[in-house]
Protein backbone atom coordinates (compact mmCIF):
# COMPACT_ATOMS: atom_id res chain seq x y z
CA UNK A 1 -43.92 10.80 10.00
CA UNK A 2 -41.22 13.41 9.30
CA UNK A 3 -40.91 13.97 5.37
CA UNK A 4 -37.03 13.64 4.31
CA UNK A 5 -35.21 16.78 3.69
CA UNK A 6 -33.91 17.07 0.25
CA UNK A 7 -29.67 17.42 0.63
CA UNK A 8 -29.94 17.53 4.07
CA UNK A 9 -31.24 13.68 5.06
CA UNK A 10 -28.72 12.52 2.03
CA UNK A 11 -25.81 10.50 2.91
CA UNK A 12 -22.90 12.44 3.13
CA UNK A 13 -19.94 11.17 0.83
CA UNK A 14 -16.67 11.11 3.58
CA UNK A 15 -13.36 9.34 2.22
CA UNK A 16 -11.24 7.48 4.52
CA UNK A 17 -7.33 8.47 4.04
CA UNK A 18 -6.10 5.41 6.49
CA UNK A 19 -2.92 3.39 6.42
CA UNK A 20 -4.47 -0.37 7.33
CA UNK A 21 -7.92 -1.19 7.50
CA UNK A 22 -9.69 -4.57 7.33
CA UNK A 23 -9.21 -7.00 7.45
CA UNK A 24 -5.88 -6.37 9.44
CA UNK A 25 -6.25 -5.47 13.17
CA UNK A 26 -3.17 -4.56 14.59
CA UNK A 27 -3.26 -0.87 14.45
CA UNK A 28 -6.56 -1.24 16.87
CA UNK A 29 -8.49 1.86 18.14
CA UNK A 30 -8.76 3.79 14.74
CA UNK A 31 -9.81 0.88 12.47
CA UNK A 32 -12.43 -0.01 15.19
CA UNK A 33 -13.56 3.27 15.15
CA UNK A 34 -13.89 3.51 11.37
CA UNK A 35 -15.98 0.33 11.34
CA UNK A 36 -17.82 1.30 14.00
CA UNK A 37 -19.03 4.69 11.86
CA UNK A 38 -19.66 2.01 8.68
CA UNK A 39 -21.82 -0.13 11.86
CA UNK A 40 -24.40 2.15 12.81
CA UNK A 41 -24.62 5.33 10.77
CA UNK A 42 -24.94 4.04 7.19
CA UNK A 43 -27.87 6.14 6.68
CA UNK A 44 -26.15 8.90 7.49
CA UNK A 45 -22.84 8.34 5.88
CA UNK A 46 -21.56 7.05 2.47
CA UNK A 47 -18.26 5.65 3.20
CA UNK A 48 -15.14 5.32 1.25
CA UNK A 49 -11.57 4.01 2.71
CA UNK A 50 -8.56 4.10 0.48
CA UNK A 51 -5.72 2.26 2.92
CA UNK A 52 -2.74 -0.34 1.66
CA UNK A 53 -3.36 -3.83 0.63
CA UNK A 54 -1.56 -5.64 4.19
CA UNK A 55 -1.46 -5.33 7.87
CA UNK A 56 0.76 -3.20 10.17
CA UNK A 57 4.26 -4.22 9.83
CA UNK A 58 3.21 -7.11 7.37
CA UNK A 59 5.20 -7.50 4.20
CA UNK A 60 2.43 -9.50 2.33
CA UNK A 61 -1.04 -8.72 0.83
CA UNK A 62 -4.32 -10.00 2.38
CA UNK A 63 -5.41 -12.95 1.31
CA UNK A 64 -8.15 -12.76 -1.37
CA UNK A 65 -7.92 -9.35 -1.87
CA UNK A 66 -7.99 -7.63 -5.10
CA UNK A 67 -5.33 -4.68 -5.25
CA UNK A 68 -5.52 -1.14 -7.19
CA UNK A 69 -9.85 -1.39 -7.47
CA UNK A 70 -12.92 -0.32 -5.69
CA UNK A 71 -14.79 -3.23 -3.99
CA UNK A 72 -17.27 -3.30 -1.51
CA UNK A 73 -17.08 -3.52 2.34
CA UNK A 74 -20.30 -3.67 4.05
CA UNK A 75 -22.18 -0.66 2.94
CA UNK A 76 -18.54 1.21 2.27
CA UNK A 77 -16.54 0.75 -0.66
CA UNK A 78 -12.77 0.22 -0.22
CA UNK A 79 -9.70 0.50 -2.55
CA UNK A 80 -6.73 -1.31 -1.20
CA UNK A 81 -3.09 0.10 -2.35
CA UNK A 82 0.02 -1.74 -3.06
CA UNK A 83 1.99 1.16 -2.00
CA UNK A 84 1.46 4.64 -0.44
CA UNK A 85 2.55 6.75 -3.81
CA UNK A 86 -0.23 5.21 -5.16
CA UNK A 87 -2.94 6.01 -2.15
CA UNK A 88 -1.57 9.13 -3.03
CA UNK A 89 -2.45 9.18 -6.75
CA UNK A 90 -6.10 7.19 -6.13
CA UNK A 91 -6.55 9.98 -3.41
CA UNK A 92 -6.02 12.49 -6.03
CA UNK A 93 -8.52 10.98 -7.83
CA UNK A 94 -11.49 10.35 -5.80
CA UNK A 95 -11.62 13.72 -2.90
CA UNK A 96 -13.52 16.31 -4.88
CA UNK A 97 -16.92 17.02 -3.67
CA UNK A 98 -16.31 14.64 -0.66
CA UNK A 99 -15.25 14.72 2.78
CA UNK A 100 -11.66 14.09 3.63
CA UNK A 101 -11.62 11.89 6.39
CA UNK A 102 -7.83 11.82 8.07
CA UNK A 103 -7.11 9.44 11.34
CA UNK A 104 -3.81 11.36 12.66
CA UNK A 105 -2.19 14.63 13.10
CA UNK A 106 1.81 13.04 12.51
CA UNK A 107 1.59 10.36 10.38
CA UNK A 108 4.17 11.95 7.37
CA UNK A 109 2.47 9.97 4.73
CA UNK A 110 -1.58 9.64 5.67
CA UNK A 111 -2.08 12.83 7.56
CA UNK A 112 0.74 15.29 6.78
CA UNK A 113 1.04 14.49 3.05
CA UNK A 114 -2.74 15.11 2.37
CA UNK A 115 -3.05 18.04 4.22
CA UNK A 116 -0.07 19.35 2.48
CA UNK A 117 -1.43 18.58 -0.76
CA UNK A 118 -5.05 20.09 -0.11
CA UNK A 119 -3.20 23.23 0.93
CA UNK A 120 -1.30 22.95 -2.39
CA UNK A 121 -4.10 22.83 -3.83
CA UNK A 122 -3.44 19.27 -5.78
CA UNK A 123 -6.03 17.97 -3.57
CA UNK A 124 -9.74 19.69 -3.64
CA UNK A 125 -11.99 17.79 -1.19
CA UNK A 126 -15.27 19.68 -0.21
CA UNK A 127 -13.75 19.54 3.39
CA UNK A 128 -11.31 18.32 5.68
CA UNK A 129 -11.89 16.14 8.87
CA UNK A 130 -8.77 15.40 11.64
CA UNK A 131 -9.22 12.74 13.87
CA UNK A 132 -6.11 12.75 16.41
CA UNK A 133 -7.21 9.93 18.22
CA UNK A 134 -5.88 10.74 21.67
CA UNK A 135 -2.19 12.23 20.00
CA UNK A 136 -2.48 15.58 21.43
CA UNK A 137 -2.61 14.39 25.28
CA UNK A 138 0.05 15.14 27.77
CA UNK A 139 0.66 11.34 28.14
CA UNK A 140 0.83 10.70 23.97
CA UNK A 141 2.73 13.58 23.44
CA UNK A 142 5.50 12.64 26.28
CA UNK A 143 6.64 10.38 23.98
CA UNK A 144 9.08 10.14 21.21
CA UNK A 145 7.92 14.19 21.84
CA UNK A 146 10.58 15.90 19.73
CA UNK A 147 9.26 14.89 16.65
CA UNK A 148 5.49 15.44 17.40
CA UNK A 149 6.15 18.64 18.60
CA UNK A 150 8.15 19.78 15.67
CA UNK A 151 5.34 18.32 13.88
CA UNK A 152 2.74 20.51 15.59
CA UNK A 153 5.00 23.67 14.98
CA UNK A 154 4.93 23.01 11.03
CA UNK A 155 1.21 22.70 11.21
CA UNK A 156 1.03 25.52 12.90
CA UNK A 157 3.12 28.00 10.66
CA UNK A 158 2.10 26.52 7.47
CA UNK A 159 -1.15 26.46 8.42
CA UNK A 160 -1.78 23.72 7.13
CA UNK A 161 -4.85 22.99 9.81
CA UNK A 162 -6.82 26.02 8.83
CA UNK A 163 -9.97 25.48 7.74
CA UNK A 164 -9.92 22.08 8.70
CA UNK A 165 -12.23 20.41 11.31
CA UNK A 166 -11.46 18.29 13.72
CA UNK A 167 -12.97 15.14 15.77
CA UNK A 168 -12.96 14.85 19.34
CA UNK A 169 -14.60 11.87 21.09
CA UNK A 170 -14.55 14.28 24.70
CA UNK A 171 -14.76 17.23 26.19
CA UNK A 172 -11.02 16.57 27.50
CA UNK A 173 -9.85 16.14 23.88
CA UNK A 174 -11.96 18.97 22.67
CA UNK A 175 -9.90 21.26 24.85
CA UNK A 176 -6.38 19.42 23.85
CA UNK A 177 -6.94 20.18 20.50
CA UNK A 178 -7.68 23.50 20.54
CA UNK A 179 -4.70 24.03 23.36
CA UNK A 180 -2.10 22.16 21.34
CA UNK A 181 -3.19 23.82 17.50
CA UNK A 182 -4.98 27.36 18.28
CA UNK A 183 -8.36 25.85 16.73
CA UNK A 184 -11.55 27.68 17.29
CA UNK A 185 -14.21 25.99 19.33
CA UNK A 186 -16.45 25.73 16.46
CA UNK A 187 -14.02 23.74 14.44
CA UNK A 188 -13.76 21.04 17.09
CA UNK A 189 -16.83 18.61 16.84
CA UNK A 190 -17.69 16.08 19.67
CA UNK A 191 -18.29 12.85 18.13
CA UNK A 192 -17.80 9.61 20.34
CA UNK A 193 -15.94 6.79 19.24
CA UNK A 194 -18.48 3.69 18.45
CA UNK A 195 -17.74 -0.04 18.61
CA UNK A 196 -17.56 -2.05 15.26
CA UNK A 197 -20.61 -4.64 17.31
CA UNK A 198 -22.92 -4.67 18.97
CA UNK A 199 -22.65 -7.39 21.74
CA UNK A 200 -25.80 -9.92 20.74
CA UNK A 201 -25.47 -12.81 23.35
CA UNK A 202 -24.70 -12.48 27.36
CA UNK A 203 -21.57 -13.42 27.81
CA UNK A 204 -20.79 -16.97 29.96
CA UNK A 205 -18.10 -15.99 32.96
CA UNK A 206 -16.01 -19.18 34.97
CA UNK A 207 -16.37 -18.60 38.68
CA UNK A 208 -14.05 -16.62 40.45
CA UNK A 209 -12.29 -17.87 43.46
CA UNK A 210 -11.52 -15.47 46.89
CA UNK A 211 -7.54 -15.24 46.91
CA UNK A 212 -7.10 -15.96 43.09
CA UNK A 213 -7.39 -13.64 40.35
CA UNK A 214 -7.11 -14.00 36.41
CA UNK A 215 -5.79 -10.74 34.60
CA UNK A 216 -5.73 -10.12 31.00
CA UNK A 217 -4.09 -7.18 29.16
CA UNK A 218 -5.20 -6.23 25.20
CA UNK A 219 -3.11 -4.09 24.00
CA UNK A 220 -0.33 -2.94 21.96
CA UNK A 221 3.27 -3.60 23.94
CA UNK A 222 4.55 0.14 24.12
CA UNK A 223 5.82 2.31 26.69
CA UNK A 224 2.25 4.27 26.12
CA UNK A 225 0.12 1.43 27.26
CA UNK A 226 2.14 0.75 30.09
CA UNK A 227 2.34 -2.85 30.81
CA UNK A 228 5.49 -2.52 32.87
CA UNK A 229 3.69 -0.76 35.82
CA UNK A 230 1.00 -3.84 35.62
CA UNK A 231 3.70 -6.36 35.74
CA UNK A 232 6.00 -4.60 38.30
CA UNK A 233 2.40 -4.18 40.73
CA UNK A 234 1.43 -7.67 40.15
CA UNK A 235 4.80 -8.78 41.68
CA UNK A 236 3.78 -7.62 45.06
CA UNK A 237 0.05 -9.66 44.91
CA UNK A 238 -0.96 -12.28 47.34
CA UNK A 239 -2.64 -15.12 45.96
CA UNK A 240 -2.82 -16.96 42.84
CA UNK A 241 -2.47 -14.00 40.18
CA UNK A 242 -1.94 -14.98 36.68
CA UNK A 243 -1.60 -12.30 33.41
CA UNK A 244 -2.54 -13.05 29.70
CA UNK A 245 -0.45 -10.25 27.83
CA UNK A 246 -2.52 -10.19 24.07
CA UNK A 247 -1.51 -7.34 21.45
CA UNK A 248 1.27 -6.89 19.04
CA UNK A 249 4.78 -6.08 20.03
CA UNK A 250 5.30 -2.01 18.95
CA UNK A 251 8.39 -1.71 21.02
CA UNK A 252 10.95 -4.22 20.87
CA UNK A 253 13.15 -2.45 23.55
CA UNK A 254 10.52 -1.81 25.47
CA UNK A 255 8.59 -5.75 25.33
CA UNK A 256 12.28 -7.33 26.30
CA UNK A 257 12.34 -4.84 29.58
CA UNK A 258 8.78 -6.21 30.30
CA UNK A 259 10.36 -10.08 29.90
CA UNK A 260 13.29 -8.79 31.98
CA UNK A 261 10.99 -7.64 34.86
CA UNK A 262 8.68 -11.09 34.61
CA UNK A 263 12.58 -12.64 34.86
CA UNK A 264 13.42 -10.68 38.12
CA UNK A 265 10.39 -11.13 39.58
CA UNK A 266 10.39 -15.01 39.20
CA UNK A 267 6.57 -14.63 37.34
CA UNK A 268 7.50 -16.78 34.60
CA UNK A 269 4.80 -19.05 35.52
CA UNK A 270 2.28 -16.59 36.11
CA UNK A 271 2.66 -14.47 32.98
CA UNK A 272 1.95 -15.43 29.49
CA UNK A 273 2.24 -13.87 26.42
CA UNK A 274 0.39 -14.46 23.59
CA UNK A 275 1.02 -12.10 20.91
CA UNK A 276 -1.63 -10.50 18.71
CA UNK A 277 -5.21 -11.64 18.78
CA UNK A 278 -7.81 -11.44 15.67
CA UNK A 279 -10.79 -9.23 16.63
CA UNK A 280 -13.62 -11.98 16.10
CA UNK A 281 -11.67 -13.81 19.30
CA UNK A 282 -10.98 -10.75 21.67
CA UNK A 283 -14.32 -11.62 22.99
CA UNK A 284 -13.66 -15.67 24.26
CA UNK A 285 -10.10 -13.99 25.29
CA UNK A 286 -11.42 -11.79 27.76
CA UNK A 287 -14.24 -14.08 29.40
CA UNK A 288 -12.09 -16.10 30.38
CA UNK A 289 -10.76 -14.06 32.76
CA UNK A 290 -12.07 -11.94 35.80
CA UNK A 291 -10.75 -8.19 35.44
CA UNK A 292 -8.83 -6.16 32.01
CA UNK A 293 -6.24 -4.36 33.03
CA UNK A 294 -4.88 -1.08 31.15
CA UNK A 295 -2.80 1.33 33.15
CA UNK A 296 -2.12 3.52 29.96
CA UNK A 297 -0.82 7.01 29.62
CA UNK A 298 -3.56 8.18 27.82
CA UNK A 299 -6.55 6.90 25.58
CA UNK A 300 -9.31 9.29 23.62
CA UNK A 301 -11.38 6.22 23.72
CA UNK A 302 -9.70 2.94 24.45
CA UNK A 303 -11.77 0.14 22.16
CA UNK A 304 -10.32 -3.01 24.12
CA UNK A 305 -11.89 -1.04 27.03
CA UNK A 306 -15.52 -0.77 25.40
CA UNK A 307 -14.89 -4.92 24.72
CA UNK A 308 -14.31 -5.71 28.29
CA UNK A 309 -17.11 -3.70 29.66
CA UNK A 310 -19.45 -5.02 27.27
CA UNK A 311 -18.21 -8.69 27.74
CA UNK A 312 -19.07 -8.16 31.63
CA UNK A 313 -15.10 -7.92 32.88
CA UNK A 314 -14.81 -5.05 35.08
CA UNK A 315 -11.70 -3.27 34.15
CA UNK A 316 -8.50 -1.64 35.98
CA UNK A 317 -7.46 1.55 34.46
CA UNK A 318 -5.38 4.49 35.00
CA UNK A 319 -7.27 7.81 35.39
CA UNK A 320 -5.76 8.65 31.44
CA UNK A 321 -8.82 7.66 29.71
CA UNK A 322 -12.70 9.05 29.60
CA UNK A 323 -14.02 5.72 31.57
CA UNK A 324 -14.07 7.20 34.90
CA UNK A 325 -16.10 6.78 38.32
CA UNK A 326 -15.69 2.93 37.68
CA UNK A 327 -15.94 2.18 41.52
CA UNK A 328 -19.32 3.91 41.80
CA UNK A 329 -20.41 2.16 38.70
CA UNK A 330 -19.50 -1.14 40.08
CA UNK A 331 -17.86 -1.48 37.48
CA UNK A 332 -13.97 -1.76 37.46
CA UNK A 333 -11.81 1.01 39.28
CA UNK A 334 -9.66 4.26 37.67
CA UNK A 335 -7.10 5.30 39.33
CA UNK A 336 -3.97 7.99 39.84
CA UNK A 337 -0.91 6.20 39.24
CA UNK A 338 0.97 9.01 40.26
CA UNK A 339 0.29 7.71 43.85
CA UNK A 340 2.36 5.10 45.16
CA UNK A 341 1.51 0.94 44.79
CA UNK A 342 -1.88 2.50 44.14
CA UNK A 343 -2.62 -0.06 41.21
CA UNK A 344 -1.58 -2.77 43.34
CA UNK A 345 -3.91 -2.00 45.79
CA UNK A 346 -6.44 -1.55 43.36
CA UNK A 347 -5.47 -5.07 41.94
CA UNK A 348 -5.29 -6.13 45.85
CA UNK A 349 -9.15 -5.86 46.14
CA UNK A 350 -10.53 -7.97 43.13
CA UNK A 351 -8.41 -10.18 44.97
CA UNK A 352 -10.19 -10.57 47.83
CA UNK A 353 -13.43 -11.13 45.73
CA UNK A 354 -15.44 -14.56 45.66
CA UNK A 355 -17.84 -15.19 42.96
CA UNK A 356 -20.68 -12.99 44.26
CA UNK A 357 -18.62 -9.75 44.63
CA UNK A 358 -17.20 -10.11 41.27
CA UNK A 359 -20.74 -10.61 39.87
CA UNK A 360 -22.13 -7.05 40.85
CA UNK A 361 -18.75 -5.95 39.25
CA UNK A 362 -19.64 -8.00 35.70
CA UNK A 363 -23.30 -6.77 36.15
CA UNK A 364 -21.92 -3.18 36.38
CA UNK A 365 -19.25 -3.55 33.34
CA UNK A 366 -22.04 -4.36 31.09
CA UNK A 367 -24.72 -1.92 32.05
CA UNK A 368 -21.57 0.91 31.76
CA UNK A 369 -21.31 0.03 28.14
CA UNK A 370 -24.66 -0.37 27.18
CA UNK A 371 -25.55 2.98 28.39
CA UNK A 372 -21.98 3.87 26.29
CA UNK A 373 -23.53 3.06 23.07
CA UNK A 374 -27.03 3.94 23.67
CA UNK A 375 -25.78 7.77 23.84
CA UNK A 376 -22.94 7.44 21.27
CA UNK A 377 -24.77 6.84 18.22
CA UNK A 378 -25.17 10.44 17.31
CA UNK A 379 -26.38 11.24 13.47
CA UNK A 380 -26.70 14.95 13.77
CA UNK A 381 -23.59 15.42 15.92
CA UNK A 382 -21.86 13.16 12.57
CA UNK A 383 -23.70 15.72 10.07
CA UNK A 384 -22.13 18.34 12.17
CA UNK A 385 -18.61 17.18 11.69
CA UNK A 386 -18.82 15.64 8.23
CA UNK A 387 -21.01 17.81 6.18
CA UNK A 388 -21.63 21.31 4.86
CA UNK A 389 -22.01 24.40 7.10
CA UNK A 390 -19.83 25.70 10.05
């Protein structure tokens, strides 16, 4: 047996600059990947998260939370704020000598403000981590675009990004980040996103019927995620075809032109929505039904995705996201939806499926995710990005 090497086998000490953590959910992908680093690598990491003391877009505290103190989370330790001046002041206090750990490149007051401070100088952490989560993709940056890109310019001539290293959870985001910002390969790390779980029991599927298919979306409602294109494509659908729309509103525009569209299409009957769903339930949601189905504009990782595979629903994507060859996976089915009724089609064929097509399709869903995790969990690739050196 290998003897430990002093420093280097150590935890490394990495605080978490994040807006909402747990035990709020609604800000999705990032949180799960936090928890998923606190999940498997707590050998390798000592974690600290400094966030605010309520959900996203919640005006109350959590429940039975103390506010303004350190208490632990698992094998973290979390301090939740009452307001973000004073993140700001606990961050002051806590960064030196450990990692920063930041979970966006725009957000003004939990990305921009810290790295404005640290090249102030008011902050001294031993080092500074980036996690854009998917913001620097063509589809992410399309929208609200003005203000990201004037963003990115700022970053750029300040440069306030120098020095700093930054996560990417695929070789496609790897290259976005050093297109977008000018970064050197060797400050780009490839670290890929874990779940918060592992799955422990097989999931229990109701049988599917040739000519009928149950849908289920979990996601935010925004233009990014794209739910308009799934309901618009599931107007033209033979058969019994039913959606459950789960995820919190982010757009209100946007979530009354997706009503509008059920309205024109006469689907009120065949299209439910449910509003946001607690984390611990996203599981029983999506067994219940026979495919997930995300046409986004872009995803670095896509959590809800992970879920589905690993609850055995195959899954209908766009080509946006790093779960590709689906088809050959048996598995779900990516595709371009640059090309004409091409997710209807796509749709069109786990129509057609009984029971014992859809099976080899659940079979393949889970077998793609288990492989998913069984490469992710990556402790040197984490010392890499999180501790001295480079």
């Amino acid at each position: 047996m290998t003897a430990p090497v002093p420093g280097r086998d150590a935890p490394i000490d990495v605080l978490v600059f994040m807006k909402h953590f747990s035990p709020g959910f609604k800000v999705g992908g990032p949180l799960q990947s936090v928890l998923g680093l606190i999940a498997f690598l707590p050998d390798t990491l000592s974690i600290r998260v400094i966030a605010l003391n309520r959900d996203h877009t919640d005006l109350t505290p959590y429940p039975g939370i103390a506010t303004n103190r350190w208490q632990r989370f698992g094998s973290a330790q979390v301090y939740y704020c009452a307001s973000t001046v004073r993140a700001w002041r606990e961050l002051r206090a806590s960064t030196a000598g450990r990692t920063l750990y930041l979970q966006s490149c725009f957000s003004p007051g939990w990305s921009m403000m810290p790295l404005l401070l640290a090249w102030l100088g008011v902050i001294r952490p031993a080092r500074i981590v980036v996690a854009p989560r998917g913001e620097l993709s063509d589809g992410a940056l399309s929208l609200r675009s003005c203000k990201k890109l004037a963003a990115l310019a700022a970053m750029r001539w300040l440069g306030l990004h120098r020095g700093v290293r930054f996560q990417a959870t695929s070789q496609e985001e790897a290259r976005e980040i050093s297109a977008r910002l000018g970064v050197v390969p060797h400050r780009v790390v490839l670290l890929r996103n874990l779940p918060p779980r592992r799955l422990q029991h097989a999931p229990v599927h109701p049988a599917k019927v040739r000519g009928g298919l149950r849908m289920v979306f979990v996601s935010r409602v925004s233009p990014k995620k794209n739910l308009y294109e799934l309901i618009d494509a599931m107007a033209g659908l033979p058969g019994a075809v039913t959606l459950d729309v789960y995820g919190p509103v982010d757009d209100a525009r946007y979530f009354a032109s997706c009503r509008a569209l059920v309205a024109q299409h006469g689907l009120y009957a065949r299209v439910r929505f449910h509003g946001g769903v607690h984390p611990a339930r996203v599981g029983a949601v999506l067994v219940e039904h026979d495919v997930f189905v995300l046409p986004t504009k872009g995803e670095n990782f896509g959590h809800a995705i992970y879920e589905a595979l690993a609850h055995g629903v195959p899954v209908v994507l766009s080509d946006r996201t790093p779960w590709r060859g689906l088809w050959q996976d048996r598995a779900g089915v990516d595709v371009d939806l640059a090309q004409p009724d091409v997710l209807r089609h796509a749709l069109a064929r786990f129509v057609e499926m009984d029971d014992g097509a859809l099976a080899e399709f659940r079979a393949g869903a889970e077998a793609v995710a288990r492989r998913y995790v069984d490469s992710a969990v990556d402790a040197d690739a984490c010392r890499r990005l999180f501790g001295p050196g480079r």
